[in-house]
Each structure stands twice: as structure tokens, then as C-alpha cells.
Protein backbone atom coordinates (compact mmCIF):
# COMPACT_ATOMS: atom_id res chain seq x y z
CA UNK A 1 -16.44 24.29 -24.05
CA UNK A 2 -16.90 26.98 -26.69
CA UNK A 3 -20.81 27.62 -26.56
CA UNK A 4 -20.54 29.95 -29.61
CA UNK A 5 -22.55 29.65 -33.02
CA UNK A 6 -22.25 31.71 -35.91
CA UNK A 7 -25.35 32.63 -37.92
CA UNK A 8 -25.84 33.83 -41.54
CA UNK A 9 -28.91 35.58 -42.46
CA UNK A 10 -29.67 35.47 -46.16
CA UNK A 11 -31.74 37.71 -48.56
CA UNK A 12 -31.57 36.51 -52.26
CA UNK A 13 -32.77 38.12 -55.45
CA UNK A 14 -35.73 36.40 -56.99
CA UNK A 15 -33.69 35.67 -60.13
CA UNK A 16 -31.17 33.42 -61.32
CA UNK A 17 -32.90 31.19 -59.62
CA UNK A 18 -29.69 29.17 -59.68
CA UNK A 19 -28.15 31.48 -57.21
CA UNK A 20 -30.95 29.61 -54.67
CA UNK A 21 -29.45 25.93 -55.39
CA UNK A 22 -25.77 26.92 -55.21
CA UNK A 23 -26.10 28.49 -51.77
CA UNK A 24 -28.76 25.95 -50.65
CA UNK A 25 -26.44 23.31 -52.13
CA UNK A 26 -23.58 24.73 -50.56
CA UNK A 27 -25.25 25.40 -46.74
CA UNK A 28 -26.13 21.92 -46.89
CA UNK A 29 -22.74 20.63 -47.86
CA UNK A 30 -21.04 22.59 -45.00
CA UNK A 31 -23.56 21.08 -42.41
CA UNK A 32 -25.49 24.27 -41.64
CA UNK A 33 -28.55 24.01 -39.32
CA UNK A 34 -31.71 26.51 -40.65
CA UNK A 35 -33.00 28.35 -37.82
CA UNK A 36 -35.59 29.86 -39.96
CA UNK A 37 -36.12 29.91 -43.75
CA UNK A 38 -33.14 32.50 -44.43
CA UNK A 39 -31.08 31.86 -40.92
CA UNK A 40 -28.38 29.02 -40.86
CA UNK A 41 -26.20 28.51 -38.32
CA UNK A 42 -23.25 25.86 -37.12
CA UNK A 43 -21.06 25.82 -34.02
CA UNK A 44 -18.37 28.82 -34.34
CA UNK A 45 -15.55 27.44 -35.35
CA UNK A 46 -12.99 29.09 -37.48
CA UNK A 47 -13.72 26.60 -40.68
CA UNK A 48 -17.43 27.44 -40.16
CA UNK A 49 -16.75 31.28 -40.22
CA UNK A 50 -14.95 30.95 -43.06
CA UNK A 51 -17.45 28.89 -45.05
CA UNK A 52 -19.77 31.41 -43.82
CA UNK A 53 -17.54 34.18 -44.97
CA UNK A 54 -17.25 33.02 -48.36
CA UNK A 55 -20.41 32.43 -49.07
CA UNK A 56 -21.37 35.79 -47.61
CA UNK A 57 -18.96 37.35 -50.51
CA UNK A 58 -20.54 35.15 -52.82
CA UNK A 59 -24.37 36.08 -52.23
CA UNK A 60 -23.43 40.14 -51.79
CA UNK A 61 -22.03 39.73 -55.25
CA UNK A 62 -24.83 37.96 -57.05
CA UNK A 63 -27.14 40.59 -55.78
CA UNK A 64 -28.45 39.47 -51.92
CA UNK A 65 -27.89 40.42 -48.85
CA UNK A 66 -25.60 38.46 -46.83
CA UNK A 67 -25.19 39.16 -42.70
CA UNK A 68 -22.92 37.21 -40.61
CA UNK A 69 -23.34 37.16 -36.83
CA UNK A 70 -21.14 35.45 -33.64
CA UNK A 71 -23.52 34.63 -30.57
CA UNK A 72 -23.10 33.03 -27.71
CA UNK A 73 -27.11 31.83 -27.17
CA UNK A 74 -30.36 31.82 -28.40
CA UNK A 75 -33.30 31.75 -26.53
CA UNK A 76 -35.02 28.62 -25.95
CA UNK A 77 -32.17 26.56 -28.13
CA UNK A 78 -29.34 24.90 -26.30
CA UNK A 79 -25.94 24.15 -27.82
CA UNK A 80 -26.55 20.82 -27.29
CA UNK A 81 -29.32 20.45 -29.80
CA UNK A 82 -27.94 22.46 -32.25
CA UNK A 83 -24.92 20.32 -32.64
CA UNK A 84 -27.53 17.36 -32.55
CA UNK A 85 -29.19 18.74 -35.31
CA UNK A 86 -26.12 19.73 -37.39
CA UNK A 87 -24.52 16.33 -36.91
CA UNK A 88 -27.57 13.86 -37.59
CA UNK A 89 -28.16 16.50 -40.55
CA UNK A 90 -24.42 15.40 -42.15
CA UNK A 91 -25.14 11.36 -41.06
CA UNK A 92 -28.10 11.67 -43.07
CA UNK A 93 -27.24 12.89 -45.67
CA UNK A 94 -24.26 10.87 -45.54
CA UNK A 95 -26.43 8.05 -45.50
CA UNK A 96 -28.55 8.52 -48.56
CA UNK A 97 -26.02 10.10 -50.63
CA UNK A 98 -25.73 8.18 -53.49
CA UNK A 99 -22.71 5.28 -53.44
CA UNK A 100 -19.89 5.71 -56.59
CA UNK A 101 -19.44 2.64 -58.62
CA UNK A 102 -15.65 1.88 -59.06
């Protein structure tokens, strides 16, 4: 079983404030898991790296700081909740997403 996450730390600027709802918008489309206010993290997984990746790119070029970190465990966290919390984060939102009408 790969017990690996990958984490993203995240500085932004201040200002445009819509930098803050893309990447918030986008970390919660990808399923990411906030460890504290500017750490998200998901299982590592080469998707997740590369979500992770681009949005790394995309932050360092509006101006923030952007670091992107593989570990294998963090204290007093188990794998098992992490991947709890990532997946009943998606079914939720999943859940109250708003329905299309055809």
C-alpha cells in the first residue's frame, strides 16, 4: 500500500484577490485535504502531483510562493484518515453540488 501524501504549502499575495478563489476553487475541485490554513495535501499519486504541480506554476507566477513536498507520515495523522477526509470531502461536495437541468 503506498502510504505516501504529497503536500503543497501556499503563500499568496494579498491582491487580486481572485488569485485566492481560483486556487481555493481549484484545491477543492482536485479533492485536497487542508492540513492547516495554507497546507493541502492528497494521497501521492501521480495525478495528484501533477495537479499539485500545476498549480504550483500557477501561484509562483501570480506572485506567491508555492512549495511542493512528498512524505511518507505525519505525526499524529494516519493515512487512513486522510483518505477519509479527502474522500467524504469529494461525496460532499458531490452531494450538494448543484443538479443541471436538461
Amino acid at each position: 500500500m503506498n502510504t505516501k501524501l504529497v503536500l503543497l504549502i501556499v503563500s499568496l499575495p494579498p491582491n487580486p484577490s481572485s488569485l485566492r478563489v481560483r486556487v481555493w476553487r481549484r484545491l477543492r475541485a482536485i479533492g485536497a485535504v487542508a492540513l492547516k490554513r495554507t497546507v493541502y495535501l492528497l494521497p501521492d499519486t501521480p495525478d495528484h502531483y501533477e495537479h499539485f504541480q500545476w498549480l504550483a506554476q500557477e501561484i509562483q507566477r501570480a506572485g506567491g510562493e508555492a512549495t511542493l513536498l512528498r512524505v511518507e507520515q505525519i505525526e499524529n495523522m494516519s493515512y487512513r484518515g486522510t483518505t477519509r477526509s479527502s474522500t467524504s470531502s469529494i461525496s460532499s461536495r458531490r452531494r450538494s453540488a448543484p443538479k443541471s437541468s436538461d
